[in-house]
C-alpha atoms as a PDB file:
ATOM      1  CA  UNK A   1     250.509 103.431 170.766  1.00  0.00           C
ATOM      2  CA  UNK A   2     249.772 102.075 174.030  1.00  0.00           C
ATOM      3  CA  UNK A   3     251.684 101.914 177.278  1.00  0.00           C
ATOM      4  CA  UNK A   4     253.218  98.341 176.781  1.00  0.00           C
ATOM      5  CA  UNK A   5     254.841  99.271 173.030  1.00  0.00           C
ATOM      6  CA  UNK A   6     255.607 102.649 174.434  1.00  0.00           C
ATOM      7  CA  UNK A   7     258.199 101.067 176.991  1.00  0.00           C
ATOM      8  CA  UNK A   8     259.538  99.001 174.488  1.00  0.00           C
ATOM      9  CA  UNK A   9     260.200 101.964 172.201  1.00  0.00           C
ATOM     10  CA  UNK A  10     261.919 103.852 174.829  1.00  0.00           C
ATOM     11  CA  UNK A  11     263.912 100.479 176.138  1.00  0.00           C
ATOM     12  CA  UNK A  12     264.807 100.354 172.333  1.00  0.00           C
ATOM     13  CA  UNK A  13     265.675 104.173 172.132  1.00  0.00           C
ATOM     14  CA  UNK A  14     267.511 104.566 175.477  1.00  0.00           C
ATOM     15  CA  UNK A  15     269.972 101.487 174.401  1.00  0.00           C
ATOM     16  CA  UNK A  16     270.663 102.413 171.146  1.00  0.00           C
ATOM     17  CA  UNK A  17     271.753 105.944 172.674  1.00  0.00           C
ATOM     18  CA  UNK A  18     273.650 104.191 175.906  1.00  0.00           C
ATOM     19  CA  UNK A  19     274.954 101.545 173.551  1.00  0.00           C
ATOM     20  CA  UNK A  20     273.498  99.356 176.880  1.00  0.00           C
ATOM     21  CA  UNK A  21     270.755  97.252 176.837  1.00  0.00           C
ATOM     22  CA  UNK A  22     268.009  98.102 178.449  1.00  0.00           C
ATOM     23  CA  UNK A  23     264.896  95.646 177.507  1.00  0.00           C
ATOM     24  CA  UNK A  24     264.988  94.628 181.027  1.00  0.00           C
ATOM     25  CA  UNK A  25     264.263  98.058 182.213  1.00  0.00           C
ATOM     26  CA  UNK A  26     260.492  99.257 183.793  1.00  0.00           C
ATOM     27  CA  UNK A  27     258.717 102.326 184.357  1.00  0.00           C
ATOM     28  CA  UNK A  28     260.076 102.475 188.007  1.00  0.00           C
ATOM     29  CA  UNK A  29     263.818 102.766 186.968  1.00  0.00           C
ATOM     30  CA  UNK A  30     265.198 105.782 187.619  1.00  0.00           C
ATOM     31  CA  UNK A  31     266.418 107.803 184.387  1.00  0.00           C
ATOM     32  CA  UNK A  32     270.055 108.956 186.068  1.00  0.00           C
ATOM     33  CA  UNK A  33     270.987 105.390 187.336  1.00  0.00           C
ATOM     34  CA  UNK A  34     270.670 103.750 183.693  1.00  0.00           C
ATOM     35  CA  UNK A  35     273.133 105.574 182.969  1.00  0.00           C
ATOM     36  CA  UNK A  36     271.497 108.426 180.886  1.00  0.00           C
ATOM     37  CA  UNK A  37     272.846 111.785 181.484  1.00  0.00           C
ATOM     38  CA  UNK A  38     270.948 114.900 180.291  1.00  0.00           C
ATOM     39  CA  UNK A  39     272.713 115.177 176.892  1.00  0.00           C
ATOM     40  CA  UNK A  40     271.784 111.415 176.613  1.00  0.00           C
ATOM     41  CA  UNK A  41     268.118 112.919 178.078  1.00  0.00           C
ATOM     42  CA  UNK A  42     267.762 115.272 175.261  1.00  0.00           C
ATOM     43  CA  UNK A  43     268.997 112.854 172.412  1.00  0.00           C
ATOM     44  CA  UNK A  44     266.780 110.242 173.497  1.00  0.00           C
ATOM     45  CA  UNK A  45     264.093 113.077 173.783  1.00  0.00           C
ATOM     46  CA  UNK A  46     264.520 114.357 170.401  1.00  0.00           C
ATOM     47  CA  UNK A  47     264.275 110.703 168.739  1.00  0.00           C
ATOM     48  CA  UNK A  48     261.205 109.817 170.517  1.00  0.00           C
ATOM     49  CA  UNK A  49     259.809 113.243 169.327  1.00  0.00           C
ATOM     50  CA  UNK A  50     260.667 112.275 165.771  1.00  0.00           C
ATOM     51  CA  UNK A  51     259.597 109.056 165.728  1.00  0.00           C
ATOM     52  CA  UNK A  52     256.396 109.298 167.934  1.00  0.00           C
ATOM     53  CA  UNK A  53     255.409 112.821 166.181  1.00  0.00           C
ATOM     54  CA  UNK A  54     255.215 114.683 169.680  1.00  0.00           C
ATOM     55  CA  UNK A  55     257.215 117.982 170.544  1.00  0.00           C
ATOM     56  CA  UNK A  56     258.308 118.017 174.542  1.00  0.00           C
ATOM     57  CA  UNK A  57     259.062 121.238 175.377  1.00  0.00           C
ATOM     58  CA  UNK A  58     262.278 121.369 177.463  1.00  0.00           C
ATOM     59  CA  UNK A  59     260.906 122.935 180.617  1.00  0.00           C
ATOM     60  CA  UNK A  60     258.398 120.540 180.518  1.00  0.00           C
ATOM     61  CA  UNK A  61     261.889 117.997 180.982  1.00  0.00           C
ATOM     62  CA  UNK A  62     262.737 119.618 184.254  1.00  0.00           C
ATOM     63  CA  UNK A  63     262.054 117.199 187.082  1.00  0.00           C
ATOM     64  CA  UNK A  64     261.969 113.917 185.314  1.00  0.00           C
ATOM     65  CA  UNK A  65     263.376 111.417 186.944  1.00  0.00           C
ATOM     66  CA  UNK A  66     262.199 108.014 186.630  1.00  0.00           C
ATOM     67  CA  UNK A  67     260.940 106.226 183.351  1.00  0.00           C
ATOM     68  CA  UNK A  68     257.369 105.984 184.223  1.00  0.00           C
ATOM     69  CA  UNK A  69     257.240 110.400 184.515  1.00  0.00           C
ATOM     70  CA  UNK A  70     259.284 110.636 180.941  1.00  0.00           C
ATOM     71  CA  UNK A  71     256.258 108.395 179.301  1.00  0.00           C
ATOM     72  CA  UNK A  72     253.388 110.012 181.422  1.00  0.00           C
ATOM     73  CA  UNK A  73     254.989 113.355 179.197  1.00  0.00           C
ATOM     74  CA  UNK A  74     254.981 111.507 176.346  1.00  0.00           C
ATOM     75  CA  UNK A  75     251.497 110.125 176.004  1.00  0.00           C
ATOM     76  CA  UNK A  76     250.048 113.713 177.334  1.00  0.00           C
ATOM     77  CA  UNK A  77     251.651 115.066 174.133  1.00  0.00           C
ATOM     78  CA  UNK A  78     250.684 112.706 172.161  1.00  0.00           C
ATOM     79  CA  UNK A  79     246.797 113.361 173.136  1.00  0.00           C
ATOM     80  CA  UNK A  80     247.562 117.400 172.323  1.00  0.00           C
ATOM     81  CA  UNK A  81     248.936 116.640 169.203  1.00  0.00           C
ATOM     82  CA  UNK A  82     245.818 114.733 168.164  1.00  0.00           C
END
């Protein structure tokens, strides 16, 4: 998957869990000011792990902020998991 369909799988994600939409939102955007508390953090966590076949560890969660760190995580788990 590369970087441009995995932002639109976590724009996707984040709105179905927000009920918000969020196709407007980039890599910049700050995780807490969409809206998306840690709860919503770990849902959205847990479907991209299902969906993408990944498993985030949840200290590896802790410090997370914007968009563009949460898919940085992402695609380094993906490579591991290869």
């Amino acid at each position: 998957m590369n970087r441009s369909e995995l932002i639109k799988t976590f724009q996707r994600m984040a709105s179905e869990i927000a009920e918000k939409d969020f196709s407007h939102v980039t890599e910049d955007a700050k995780i807490a000011a969409l809206g998306i508390d840690s709860l919503g953090m770990l849902e959205l966590v847990g479907q991209m792990e299902r969906e993408l076949g990944v498993q985030i560890p949840d200290e590896q969660l802790v410090g997370i902020q914007t968009v563009r760190q949460l898919l940085d995580l992402v695609e380094k788990r993906a490579v591991a998991a290869r």
